[in-house]
Protein backbone atom coordinates (compact mmCIF):
# COMPACT_ATOMS: atom_id res chain seq x y z
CA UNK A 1 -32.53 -24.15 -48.53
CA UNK A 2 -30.52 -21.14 -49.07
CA UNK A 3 -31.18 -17.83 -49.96
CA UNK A 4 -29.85 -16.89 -53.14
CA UNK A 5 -27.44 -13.73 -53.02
CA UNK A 6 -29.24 -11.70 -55.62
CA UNK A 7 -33.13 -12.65 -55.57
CA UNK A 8 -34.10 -13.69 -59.11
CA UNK A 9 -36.19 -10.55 -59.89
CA UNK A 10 -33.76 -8.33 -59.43
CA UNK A 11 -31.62 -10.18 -62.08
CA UNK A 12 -34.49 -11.11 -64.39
CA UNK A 13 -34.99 -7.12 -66.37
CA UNK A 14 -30.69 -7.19 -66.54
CA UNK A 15 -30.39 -10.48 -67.70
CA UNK A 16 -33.11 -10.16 -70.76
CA UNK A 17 -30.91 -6.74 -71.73
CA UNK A 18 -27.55 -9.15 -72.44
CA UNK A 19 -29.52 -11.73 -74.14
CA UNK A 20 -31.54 -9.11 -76.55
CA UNK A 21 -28.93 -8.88 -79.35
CA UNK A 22 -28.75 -12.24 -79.57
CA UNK A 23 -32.37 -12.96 -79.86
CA UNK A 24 -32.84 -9.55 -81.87
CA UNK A 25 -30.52 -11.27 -84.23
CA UNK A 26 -31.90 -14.52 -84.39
CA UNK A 27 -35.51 -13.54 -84.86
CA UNK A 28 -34.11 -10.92 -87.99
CA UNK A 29 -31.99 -13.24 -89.80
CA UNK A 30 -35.71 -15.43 -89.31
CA UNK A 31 -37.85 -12.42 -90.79
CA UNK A 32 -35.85 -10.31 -92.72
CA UNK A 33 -33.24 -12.99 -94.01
CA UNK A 34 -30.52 -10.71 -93.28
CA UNK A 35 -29.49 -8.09 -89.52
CA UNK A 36 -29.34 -4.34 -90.84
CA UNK A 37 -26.77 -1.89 -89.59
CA UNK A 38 -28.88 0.16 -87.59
CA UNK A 39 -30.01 -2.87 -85.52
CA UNK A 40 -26.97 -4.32 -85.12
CA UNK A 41 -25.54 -0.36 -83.61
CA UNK A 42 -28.85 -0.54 -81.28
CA UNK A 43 -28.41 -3.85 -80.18
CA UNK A 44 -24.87 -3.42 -79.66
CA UNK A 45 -25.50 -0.92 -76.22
CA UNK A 46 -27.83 -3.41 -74.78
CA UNK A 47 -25.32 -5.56 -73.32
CA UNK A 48 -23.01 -2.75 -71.63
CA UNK A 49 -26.43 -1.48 -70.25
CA UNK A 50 -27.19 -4.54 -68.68
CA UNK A 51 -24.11 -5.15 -67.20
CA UNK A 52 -23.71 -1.34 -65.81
CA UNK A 53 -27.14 -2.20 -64.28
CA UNK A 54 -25.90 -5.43 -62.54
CA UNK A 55 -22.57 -3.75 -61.18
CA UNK A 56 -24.85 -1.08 -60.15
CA UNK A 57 -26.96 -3.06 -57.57
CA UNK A 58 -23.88 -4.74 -57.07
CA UNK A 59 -22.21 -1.62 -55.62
CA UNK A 60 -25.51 -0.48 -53.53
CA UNK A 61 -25.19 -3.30 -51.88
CA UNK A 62 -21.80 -2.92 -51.31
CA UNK A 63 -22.23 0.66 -49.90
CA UNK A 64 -24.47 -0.61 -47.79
CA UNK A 65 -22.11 -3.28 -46.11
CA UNK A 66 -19.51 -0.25 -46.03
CA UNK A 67 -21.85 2.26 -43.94
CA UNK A 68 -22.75 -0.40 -41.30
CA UNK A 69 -19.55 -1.44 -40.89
CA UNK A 70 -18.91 2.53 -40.42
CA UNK A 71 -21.52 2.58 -37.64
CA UNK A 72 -20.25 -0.26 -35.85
CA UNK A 73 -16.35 0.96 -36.24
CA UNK A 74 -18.13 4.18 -34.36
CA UNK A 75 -19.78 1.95 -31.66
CA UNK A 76 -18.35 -1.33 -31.77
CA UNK A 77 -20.52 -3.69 -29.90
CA UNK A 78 -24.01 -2.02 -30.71
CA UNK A 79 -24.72 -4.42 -33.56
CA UNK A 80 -28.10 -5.49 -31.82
CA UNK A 81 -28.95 -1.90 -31.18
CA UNK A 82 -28.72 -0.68 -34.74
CA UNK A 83 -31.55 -2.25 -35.70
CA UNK A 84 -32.22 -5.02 -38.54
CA UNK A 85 -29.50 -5.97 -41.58
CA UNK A 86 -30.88 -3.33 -44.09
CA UNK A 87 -31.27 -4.65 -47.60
CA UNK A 88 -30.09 -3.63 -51.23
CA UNK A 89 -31.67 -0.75 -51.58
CA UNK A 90 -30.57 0.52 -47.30
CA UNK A 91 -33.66 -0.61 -45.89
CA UNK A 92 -34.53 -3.21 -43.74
CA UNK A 93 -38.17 -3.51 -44.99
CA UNK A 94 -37.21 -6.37 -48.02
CA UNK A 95 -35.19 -7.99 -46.06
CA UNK A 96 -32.61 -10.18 -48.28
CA UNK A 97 -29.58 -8.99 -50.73
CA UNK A 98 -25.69 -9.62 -50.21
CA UNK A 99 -26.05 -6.67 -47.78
CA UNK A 100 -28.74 -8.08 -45.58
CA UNK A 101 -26.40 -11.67 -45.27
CA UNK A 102 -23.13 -9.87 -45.02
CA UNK A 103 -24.53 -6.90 -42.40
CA UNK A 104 -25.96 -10.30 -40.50
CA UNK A 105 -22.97 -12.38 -40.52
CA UNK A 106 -21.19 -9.10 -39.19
CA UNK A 107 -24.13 -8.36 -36.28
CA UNK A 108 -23.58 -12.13 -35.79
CA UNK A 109 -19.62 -11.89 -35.81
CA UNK A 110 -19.74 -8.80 -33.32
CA UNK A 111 -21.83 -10.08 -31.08
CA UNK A 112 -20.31 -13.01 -30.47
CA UNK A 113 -16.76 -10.60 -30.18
CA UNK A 114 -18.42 -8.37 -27.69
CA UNK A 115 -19.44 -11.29 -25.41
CA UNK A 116 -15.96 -12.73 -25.86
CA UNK A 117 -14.31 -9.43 -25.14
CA UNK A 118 -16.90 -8.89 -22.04
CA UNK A 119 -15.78 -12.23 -20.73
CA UNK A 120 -12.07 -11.12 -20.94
CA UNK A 121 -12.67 -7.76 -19.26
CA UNK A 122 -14.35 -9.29 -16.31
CA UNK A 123 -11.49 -12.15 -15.78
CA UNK A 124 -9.15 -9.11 -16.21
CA UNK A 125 -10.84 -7.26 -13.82
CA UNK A 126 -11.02 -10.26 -11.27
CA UNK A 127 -7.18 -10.76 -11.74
CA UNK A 128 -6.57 -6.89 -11.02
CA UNK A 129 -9.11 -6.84 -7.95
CA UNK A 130 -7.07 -9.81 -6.64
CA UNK A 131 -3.70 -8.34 -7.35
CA UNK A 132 -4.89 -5.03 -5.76
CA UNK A 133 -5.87 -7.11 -2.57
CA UNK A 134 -2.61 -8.82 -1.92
CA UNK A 135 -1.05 -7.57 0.91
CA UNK A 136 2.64 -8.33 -0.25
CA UNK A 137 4.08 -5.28 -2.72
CA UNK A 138 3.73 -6.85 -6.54
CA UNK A 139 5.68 -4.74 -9.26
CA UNK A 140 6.00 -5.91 -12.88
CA UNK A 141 9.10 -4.45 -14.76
CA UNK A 142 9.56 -4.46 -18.22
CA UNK A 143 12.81 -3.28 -20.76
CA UNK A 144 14.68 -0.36 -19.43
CA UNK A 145 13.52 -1.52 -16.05
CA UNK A 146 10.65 0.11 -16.49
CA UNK A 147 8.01 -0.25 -14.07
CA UNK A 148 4.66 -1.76 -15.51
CA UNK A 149 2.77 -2.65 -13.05
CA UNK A 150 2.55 -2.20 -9.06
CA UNK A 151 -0.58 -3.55 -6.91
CA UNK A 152 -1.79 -0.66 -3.67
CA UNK A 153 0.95 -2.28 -1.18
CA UNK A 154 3.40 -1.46 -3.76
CA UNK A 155 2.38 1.59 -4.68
CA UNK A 156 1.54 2.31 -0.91
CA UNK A 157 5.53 1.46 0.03
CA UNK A 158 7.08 2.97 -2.63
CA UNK A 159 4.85 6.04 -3.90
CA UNK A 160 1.88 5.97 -6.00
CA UNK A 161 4.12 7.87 -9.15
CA UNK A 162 6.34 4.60 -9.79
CA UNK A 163 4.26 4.19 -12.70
CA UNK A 164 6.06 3.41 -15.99
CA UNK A 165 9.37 5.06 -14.22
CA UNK A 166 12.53 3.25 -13.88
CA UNK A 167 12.57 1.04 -10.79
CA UNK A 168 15.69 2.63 -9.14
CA UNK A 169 13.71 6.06 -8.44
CA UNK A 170 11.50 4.13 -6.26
CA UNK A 171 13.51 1.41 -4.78
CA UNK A 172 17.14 2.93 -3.69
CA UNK A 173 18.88 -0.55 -3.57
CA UNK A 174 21.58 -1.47 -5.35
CA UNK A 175 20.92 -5.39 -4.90
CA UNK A 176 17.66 -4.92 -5.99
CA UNK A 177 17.97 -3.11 -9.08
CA UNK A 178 21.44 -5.16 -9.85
CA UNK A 179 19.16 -8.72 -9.21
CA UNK A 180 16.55 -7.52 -11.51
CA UNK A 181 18.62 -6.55 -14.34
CA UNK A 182 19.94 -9.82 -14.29
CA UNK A 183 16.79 -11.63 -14.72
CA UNK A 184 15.95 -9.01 -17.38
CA UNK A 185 19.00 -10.54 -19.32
CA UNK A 186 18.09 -13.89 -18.89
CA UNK A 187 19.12 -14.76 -15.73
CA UNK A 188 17.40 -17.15 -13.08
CA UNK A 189 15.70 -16.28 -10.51
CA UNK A 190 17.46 -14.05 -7.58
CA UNK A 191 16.35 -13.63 -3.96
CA UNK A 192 17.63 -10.75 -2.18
CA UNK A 193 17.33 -9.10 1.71
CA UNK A 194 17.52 -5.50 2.17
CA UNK A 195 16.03 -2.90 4.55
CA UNK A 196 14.37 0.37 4.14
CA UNK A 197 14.75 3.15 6.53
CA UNK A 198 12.13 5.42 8.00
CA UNK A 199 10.53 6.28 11.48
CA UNK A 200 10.53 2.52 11.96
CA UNK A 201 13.86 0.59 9.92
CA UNK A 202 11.71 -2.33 7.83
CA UNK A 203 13.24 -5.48 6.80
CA UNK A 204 12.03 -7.29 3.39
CA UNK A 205 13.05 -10.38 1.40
CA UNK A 206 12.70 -9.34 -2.63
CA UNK A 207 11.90 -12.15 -5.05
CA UNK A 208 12.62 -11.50 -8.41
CA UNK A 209 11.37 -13.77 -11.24
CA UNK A 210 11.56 -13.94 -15.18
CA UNK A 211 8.55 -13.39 -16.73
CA UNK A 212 7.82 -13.54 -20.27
CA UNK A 213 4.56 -12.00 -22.24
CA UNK A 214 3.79 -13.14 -25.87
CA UNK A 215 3.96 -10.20 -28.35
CA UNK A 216 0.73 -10.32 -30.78
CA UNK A 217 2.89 -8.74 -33.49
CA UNK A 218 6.26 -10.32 -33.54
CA UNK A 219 5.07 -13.84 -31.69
CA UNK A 220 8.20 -13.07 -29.81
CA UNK A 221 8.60 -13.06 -25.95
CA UNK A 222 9.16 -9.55 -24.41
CA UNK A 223 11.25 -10.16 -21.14
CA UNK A 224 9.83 -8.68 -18.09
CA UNK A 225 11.01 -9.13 -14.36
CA UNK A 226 8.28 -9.99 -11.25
CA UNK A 227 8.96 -8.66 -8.51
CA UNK A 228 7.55 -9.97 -4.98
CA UNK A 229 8.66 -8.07 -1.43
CA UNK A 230 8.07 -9.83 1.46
CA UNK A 231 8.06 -8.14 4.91
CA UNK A 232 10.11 -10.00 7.45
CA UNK A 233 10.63 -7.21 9.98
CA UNK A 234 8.55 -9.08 12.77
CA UNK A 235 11.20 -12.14 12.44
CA UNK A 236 14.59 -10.38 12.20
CA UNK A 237 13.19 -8.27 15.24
CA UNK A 238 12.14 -11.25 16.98
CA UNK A 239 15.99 -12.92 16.49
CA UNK A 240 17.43 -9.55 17.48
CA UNK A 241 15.30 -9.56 20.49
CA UNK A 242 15.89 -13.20 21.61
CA UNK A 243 19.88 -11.57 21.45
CA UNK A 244 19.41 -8.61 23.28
CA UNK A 245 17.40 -9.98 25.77
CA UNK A 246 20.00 -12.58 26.90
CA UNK A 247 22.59 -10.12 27.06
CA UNK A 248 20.57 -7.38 29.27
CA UNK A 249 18.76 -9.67 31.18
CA UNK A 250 21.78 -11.54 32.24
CA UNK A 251 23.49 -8.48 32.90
CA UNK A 252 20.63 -6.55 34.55
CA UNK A 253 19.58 -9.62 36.92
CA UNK A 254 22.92 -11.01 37.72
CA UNK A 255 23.45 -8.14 41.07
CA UNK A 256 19.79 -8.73 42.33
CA UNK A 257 20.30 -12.17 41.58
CA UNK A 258 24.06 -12.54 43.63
CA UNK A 259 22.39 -10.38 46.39
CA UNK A 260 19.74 -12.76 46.90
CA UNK A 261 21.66 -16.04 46.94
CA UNK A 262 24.59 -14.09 49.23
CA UNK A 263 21.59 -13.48 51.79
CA UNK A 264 20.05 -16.79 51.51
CA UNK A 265 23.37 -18.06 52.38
CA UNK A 266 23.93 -16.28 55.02
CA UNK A 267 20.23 -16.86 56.56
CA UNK A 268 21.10 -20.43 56.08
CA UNK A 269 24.51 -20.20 58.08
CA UNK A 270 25.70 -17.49 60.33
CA UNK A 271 22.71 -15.82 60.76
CA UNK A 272 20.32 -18.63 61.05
CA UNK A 273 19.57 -18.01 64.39
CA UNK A 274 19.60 -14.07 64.61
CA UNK A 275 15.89 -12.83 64.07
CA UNK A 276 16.77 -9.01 63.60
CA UNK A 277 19.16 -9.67 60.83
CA UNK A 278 16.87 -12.45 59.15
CA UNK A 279 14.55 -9.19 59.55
CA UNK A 280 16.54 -7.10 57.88
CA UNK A 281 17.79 -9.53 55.06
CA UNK A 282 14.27 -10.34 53.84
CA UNK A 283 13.40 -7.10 53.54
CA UNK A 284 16.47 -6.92 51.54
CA UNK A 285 15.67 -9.87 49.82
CA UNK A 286 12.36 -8.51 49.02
CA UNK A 287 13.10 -5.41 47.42
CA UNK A 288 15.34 -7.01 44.92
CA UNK A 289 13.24 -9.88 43.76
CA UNK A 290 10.51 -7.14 43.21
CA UNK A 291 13.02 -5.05 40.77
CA UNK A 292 13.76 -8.39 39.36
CA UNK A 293 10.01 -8.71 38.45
CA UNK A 294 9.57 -5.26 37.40
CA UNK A 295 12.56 -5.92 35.04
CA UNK A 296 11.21 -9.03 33.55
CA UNK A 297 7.77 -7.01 32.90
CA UNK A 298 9.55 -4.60 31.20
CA UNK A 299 11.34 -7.20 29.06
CA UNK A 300 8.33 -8.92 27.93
CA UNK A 301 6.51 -5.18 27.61
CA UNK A 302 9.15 -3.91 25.73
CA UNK A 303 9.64 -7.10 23.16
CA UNK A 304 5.74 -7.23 22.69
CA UNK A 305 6.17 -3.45 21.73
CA UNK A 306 8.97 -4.02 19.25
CA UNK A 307 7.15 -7.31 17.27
CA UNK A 308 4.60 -4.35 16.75
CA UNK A 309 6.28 -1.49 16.01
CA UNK A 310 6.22 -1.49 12.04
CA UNK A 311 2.43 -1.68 12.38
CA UNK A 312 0.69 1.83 12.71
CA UNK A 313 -2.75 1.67 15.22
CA UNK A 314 -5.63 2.96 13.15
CA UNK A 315 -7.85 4.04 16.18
CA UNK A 316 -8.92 7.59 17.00
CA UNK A 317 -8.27 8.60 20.94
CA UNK A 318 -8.91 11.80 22.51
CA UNK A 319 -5.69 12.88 23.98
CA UNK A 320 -6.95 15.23 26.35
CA UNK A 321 -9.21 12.37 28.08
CA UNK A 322 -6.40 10.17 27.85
CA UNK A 323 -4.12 12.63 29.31
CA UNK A 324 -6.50 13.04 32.44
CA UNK A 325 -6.81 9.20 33.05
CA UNK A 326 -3.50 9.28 33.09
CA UNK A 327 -3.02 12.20 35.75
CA UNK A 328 -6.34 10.68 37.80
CA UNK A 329 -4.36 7.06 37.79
CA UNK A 330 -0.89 9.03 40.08
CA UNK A 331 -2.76 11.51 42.60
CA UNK A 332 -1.90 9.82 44.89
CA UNK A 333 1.68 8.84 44.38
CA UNK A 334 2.04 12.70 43.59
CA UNK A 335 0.16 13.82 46.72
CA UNK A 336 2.72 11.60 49.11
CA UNK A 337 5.67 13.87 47.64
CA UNK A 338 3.20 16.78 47.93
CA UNK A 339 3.93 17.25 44.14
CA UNK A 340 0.92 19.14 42.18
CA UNK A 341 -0.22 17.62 38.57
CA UNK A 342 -1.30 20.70 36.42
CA UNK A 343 -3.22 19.76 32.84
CA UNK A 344 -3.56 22.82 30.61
CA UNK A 345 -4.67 22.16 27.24
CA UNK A 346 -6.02 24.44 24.74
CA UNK A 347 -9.90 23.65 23.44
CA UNK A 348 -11.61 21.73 21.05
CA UNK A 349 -8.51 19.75 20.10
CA UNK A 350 -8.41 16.76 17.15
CA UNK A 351 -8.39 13.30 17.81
CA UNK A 352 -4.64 11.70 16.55
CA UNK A 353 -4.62 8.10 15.27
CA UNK A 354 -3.56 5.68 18.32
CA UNK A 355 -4.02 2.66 20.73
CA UNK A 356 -5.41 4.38 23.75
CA UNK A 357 -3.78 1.58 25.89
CA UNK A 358 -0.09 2.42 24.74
CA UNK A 359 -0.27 5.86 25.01
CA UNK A 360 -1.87 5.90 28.28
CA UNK A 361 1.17 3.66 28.84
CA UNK A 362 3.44 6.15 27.02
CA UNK A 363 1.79 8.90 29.81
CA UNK A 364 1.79 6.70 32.86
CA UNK A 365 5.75 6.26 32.20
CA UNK A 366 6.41 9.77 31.64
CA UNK A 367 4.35 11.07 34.64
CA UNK A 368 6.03 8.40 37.24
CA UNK A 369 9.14 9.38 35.86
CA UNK A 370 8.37 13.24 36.54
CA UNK A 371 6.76 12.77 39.67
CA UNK A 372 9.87 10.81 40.82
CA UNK A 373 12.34 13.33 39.70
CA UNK A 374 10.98 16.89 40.68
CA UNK A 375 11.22 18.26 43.97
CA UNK A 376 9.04 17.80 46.79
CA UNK A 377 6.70 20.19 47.11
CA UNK A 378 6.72 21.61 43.39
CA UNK A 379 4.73 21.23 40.62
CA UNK A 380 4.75 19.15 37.45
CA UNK A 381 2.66 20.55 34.39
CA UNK A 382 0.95 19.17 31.06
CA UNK A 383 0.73 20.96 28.75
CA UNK A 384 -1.71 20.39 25.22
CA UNK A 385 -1.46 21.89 22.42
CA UNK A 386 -2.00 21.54 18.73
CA UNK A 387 0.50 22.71 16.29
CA UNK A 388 1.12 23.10 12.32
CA UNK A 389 3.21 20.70 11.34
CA UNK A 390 5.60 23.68 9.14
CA UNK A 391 6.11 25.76 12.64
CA UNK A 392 9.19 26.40 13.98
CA UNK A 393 10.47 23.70 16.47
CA UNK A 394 8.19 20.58 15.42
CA UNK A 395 9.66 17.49 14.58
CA UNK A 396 8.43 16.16 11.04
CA UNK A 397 6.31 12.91 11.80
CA UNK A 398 6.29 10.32 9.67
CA UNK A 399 2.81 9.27 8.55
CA UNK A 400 4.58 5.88 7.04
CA UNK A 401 7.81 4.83 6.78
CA UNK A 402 9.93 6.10 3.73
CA UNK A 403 11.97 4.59 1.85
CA UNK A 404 15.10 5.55 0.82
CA UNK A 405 15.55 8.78 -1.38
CA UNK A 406 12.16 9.44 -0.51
CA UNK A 407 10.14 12.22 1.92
CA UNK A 408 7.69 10.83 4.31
CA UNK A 409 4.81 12.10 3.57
CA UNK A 410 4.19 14.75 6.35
CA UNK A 411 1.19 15.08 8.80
CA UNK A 412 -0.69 18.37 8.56
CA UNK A 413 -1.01 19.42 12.37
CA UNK A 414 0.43 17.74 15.13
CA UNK A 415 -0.79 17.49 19.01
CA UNK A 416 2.45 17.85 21.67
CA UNK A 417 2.06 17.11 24.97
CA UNK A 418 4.67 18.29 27.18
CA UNK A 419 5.83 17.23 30.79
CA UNK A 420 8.09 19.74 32.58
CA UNK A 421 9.08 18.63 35.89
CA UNK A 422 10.92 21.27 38.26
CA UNK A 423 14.10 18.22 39.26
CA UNK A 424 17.71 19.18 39.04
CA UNK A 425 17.62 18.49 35.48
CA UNK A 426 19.97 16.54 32.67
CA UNK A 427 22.88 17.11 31.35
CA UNK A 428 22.80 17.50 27.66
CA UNK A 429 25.67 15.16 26.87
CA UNK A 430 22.93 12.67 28.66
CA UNK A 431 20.10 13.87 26.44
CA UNK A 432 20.68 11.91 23.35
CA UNK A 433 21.37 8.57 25.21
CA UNK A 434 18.52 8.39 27.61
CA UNK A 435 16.15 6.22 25.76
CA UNK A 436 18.44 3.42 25.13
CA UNK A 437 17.82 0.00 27.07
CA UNK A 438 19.13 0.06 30.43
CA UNK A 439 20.95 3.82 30.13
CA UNK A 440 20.35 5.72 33.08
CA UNK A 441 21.99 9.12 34.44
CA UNK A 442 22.65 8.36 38.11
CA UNK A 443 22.42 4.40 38.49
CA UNK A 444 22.57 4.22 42.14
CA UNK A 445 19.55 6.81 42.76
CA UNK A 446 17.50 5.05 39.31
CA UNK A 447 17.43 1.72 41.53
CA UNK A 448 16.94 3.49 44.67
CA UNK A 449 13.59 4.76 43.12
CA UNK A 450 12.62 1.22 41.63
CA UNK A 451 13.94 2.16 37.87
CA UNK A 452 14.50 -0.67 35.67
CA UNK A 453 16.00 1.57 32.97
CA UNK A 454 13.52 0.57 30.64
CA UNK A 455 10.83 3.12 30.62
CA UNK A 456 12.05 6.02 27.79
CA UNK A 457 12.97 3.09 25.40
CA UNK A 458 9.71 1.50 25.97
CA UNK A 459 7.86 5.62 25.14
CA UNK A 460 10.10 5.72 21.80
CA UNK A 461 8.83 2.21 20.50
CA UNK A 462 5.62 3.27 21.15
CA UNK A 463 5.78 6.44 20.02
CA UNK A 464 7.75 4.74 16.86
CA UNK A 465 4.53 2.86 15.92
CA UNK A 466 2.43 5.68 16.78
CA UNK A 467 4.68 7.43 13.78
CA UNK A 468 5.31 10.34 16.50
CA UNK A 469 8.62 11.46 18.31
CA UNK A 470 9.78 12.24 21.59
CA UNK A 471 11.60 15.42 22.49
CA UNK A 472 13.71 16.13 25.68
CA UNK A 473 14.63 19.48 26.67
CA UNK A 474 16.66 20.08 30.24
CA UNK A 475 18.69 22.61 32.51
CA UNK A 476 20.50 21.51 35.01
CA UNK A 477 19.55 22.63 37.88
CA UNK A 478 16.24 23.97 36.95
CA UNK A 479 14.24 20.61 35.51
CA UNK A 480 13.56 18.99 32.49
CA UNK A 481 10.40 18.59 29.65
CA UNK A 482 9.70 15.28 28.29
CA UNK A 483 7.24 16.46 25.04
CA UNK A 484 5.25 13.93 23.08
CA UNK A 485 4.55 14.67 19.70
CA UNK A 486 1.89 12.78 17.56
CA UNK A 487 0.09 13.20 14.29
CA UNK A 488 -3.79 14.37 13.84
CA UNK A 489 -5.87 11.92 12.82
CA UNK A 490 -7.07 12.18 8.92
């Protein structure tokens, strides 16, 4: 059974005030046998009364509805913390009235919103979270180009102020933008390769799809682009590598190679019988299968190194410590050239972000190099020390790879270590070749000392994933210094 809008008492005292004329008239004309004047003026008002008396409660209730729905217009959601539907008169004590169904329905109506709403905020919460989390850049763009939307590898590739900005200030490719406005007219799909430039060159594959949102006013599709990046630098380095390393390696084993099969020939014919030469030719023999081996160590280091290189370690190393396992590891091989290793590093220096195992290889190489180079009986020094990244004479370091049009964002302090050995020193039209595969000053005495011409191009890849740089500074005559330069860690 339901509740009536208006309860019947309320109604009763208004109700008797329309119907009075016509019973006032009813019982006169019964009395009196006729209505007189004055009657018929006072019974006239009784109906307008009655009815300004029913619009009245009328309109309380109405006010009623109006201020709750002005509370919960001021904290939408709240209805079950306002308190009970308050009645005709504004308070909840009698507990039915148009205001105490309508307020009800509404507590009922925004409840059932707020859940809904709730519901929605924590699926679009869950989809954000998830698009946050994928490690593949993800940028929405809307009219104008407009960039609506870009997950953390997005923003962490292309800068976190890409934000409603037009694509093209972030991404510097021509392709790109063109393939994007073209799905922003309509087109279809477009896949596109391009590269972006930096400490380390990065290779991606961008996806670009239509994608259309309903707009709530019009009903109309708005038409937006998604865009997907894909990093494919490990597999274009991997095919450039599988090139390169034919070409050097046939080219760098090919003389070892003919040497050994001209002295295995001859051990085979003329001199199969003579011991001292057979003496003499293994030897030979035995030195160039062990550069051949050295080489092919290299090769493998060096293509393990580059598959890497676009990924930055995340480890903290002491560089002092590592510098002094690396000076502990050639005492010896110093000593038997009566060289002297001197470490001098100032105090209480930072940790830098690093794989201790690559740059201890990174020191090894330089240090053999050095120790190989100087004279006999000099010394060869290493020297530590931290620097401001804005000084004079430091190389800006890369703390991620920019793209295009942009800055790299710039470590604060950087720790150099520098090797100065006291050799007859380099050229400088040498200088900017000498850590290219297989480039080497004086061949003849590189082989002599076991070089594979390997070793510098190996220290910049590492040092290229390390995000640092390698300087080379030399006088002829006097020596060179080989300094290492990497970022502080945090």
């Amino acid at each position: 059974m339901t509740t009536p809008a208006i309860p019947p008492e309320r109604m009763l005292l208004p109700g008797l005030m329309m119907l009075a004329p016509l019973l006032a008239a009813v019982l006169s004309q019964q009395i009196f046998g006729t209505i007189e004047p004055w009657l018929i003026v006072a019974l006239a008002l009784l109906p307008p009364a009655g009815a300004w008396w029913v619009v009245a409660i009328y309109r309380r209730e109405i006010r009623t509805v109006s201020a709750y729905l002005q509370r919960l217009t001021l904290a939408p959601g709240t209805a079950a913390d306002l308190g009970a539907a308050p009645g005709a008169n504004g308070s909840a004590d009698e507990g039915e009235g148009v205001a105490h169904e309508l307020t009800a329905a509404i507590a009922r109506l925004d409840r059932a919103a707020t859940a809904r709403g709730n519901q929605l905020a924590a699926r679009l919460k869950s989809i954000e979270a998830l698009l946050e989390t994928l490690p593949d850049p993800l940028i929405l763009v809307g009219a104008e180009r407009r960039v609506r939307l870009a997950n953390r590898a997005a923003r962490s590739l292309l800068g976190e102020r890409m934000g409603d900005a037009d694509l093209a200030l972030s991404l510097r490719h021509p392709e790109v933008t063109a393939a994007v406005d073209a799905v922003l007219a309509g087109g279809d799909s477009r896949s596109v390769e391009f590269s972006l430039s930096g400490p380390v060159e990065c290779c991606y594959q961008a996806r670009i799809k239509p994608f259309r949102r309903e707009a709530a006013e019009t009903g109309e599709g708005t038409p937006m682009a998604m865009l997907a990046l894909h990093d494919n630098t490990m597999v274009k380095r991997s095919e450039q590598q599988r090139a390169d390393l034919v070409a050097n390696a046939s080219h760098e084993l090919r003389t070892p190679l003919a040497t050994l099969i001209g002295f295995i020939e001859t051990l085979r014919g003329p001199a199969r019988d003579d011991r001292e030469a057979s003496e003499r030719f293994l030897g030979i023999m035995h030195d160039q299968s062990t550069r051949m081996s050295r080489l092919i160590d290299d090769l493998l280091s060096l293509s393990r190194i580059e598959l890497d290189e676009h990924t930055q370690p995340t480890e903290r190393v002491d560089i002092v410590r590592c510098v002094g396992a690396a000076v502990a590891a050639f005492e010896l091989k110093a000593a038997a050239r009566r060289v002297r290793l001197r470490v001098i590093a100032e105090e209480a220096l930072p940790p830098v972000v690093g794989d201790p195992d690559q740059l201890a290889q990174v020191l090894q190489n330089l240090i053999s190099n050095a120790i190989k180079y100087t004279r006999e009986q000099t010394e060869v020094s290493l020297t530590i020390r931290l620097s401001d990244a804005a000084e004079p004479g430091v190389p800006a370091l890369g703390a991620l790879a920019a793209p295009p049009g942009r800055r790299s964002r710039l470590a604060p302090q950087v720790i150099s270590v520098a090797i100065a050995d006291q050799g007859e020193g380099i050229a400088r039209t040498h200088l900017p070749r000498l850590t290219e595969r297989f480039y080497r000053v004086d061949p003849a005495r590189s082989r002599a000392l076991g070089g594979t011409g390997l070793g510098l191009a190996i220290v910049k890849h590492l040092l290229n994933r390390h995000r640092g740089r390698l300087t080379i500074d030399s006088d002829v005559g006097t020596g060179s210094t080989f300094t290492v330069w990497l970022p502080v860690a945090g």
